[in-house]
C-alpha atoms as a PDB file:
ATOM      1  CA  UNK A   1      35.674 -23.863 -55.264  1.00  0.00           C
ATOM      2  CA  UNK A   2      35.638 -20.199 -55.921  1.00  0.00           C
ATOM      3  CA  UNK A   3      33.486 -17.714 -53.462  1.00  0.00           C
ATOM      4  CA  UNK A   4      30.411 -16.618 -54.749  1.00  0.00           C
ATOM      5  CA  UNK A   5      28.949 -13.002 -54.489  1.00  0.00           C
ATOM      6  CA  UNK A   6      25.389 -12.177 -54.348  1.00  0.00           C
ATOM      7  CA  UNK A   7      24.161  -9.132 -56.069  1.00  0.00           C
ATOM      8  CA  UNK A   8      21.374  -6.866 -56.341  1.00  0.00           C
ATOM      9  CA  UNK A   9      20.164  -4.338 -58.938  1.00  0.00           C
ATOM     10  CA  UNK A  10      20.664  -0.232 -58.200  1.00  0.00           C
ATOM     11  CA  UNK A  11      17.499   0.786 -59.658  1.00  0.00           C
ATOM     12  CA  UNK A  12      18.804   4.295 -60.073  1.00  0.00           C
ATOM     13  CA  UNK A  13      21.998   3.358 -61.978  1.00  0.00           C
ATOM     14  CA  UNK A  14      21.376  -0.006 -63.367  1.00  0.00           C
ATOM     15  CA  UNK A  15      24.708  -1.272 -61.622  1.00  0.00           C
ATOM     16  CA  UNK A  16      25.124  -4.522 -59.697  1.00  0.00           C
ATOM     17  CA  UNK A  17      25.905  -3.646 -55.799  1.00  0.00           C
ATOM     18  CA  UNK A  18      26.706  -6.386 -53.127  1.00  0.00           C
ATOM     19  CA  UNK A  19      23.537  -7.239 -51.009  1.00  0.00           C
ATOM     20  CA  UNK A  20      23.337  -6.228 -47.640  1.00  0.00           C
ATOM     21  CA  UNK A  21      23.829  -8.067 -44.643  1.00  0.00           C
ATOM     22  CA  UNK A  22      22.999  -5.320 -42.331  1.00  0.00           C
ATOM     23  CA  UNK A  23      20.206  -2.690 -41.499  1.00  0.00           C
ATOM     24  CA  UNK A  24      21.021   0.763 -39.708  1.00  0.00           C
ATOM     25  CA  UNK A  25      18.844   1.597 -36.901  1.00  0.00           C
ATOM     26  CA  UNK A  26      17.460   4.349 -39.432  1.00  0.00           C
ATOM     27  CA  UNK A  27      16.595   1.224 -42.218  1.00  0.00           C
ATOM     28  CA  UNK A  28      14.293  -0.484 -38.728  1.00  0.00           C
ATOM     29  CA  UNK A  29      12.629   2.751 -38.303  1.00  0.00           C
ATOM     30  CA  UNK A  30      11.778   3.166 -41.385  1.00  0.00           C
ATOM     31  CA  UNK A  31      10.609  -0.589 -42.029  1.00  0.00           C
ATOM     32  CA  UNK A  32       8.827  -0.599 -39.030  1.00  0.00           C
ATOM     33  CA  UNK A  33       7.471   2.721 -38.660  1.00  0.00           C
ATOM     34  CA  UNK A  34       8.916   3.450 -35.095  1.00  0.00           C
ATOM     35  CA  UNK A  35      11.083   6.221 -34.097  1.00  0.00           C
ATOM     36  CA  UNK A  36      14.671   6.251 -32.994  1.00  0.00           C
ATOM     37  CA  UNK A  37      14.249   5.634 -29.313  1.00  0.00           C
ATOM     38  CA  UNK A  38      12.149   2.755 -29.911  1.00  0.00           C
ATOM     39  CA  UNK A  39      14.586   1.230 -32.470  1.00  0.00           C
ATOM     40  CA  UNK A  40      17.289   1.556 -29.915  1.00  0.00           C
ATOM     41  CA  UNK A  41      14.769   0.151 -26.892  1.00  0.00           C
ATOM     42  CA  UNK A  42      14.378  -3.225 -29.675  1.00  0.00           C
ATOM     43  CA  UNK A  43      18.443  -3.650 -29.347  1.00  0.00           C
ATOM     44  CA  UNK A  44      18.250  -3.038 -25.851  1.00  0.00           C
ATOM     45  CA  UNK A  45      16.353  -5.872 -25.482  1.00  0.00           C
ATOM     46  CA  UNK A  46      18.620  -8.233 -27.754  1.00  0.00           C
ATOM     47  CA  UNK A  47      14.901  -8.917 -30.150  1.00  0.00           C
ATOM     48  CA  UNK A  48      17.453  -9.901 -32.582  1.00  0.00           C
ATOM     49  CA  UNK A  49      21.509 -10.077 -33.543  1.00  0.00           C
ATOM     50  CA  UNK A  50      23.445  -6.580 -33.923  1.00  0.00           C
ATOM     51  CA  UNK A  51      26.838  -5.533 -33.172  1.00  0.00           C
ATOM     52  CA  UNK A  52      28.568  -2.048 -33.018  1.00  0.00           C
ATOM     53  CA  UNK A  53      31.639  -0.696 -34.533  1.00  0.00           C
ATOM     54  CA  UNK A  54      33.253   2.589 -33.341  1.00  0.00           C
ATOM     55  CA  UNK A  55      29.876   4.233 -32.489  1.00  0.00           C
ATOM     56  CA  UNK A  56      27.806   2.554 -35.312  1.00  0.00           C
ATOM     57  CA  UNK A  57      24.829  -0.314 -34.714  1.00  0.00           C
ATOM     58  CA  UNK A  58      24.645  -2.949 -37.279  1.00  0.00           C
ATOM     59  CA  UNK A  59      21.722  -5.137 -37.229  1.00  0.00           C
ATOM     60  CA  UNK A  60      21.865  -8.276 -38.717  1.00  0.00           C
ATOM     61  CA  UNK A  61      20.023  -8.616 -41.880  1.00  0.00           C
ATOM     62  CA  UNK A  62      18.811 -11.999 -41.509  1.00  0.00           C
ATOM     63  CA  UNK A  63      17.935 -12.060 -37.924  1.00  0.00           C
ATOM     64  CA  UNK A  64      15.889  -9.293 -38.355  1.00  0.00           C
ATOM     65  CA  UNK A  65      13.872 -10.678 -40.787  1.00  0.00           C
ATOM     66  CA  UNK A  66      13.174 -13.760 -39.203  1.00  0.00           C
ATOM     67  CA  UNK A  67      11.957 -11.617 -36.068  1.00  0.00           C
ATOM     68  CA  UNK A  68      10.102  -9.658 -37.952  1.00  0.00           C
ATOM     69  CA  UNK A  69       8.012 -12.503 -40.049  1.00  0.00           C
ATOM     70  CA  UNK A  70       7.950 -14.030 -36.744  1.00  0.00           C
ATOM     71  CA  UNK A  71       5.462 -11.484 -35.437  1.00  0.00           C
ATOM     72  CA  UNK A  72       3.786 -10.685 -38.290  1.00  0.00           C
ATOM     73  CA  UNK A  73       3.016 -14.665 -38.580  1.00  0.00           C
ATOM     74  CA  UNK A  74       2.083 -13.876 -34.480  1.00  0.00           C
ATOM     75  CA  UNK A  75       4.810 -16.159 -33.304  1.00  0.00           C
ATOM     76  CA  UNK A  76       5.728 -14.724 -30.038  1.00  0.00           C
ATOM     77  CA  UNK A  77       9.711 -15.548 -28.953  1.00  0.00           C
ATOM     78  CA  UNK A  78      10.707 -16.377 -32.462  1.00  0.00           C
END
């Protein structure tokens, strides 16, 4: 069975990229509106799965979504 790749459309340049599996911190502020300290206070706190390498965070993509449809559908400790 060969590996499959999922794509998404550049809008800009009409290329195929590979989808993301991670957010920045900066991608969380901007989604939710928060500034840099709070984005950092949310890891902190382990809300959802992120790792670092060298001196960058990497949120996972997927956790992060669940968490946040989790409290926008007002499920507390989703």
């Amino acid at each position: 069975m060969e590996a499959c790749e999922v794509f998404e459309m550049d809008a800009a340049s009409k290329e195929a990229v590979p989808e993301k599996k991670t957010y920045r911190v900066e991608d969380i502020q901007i989604i939710l509106d928060i500034g840099r300290g709070t984005a950092y206070k949310l890891l902190e706190q382990n809300e959802f799965r992120w790792f670092k390498i060298g001196g960058i965070y990497r949120i996972s993509k997927e956790s992060f979504d669940e968490w946040l449809n989790g409290k926008l559908n007002g499920c507390q400790g989703c």
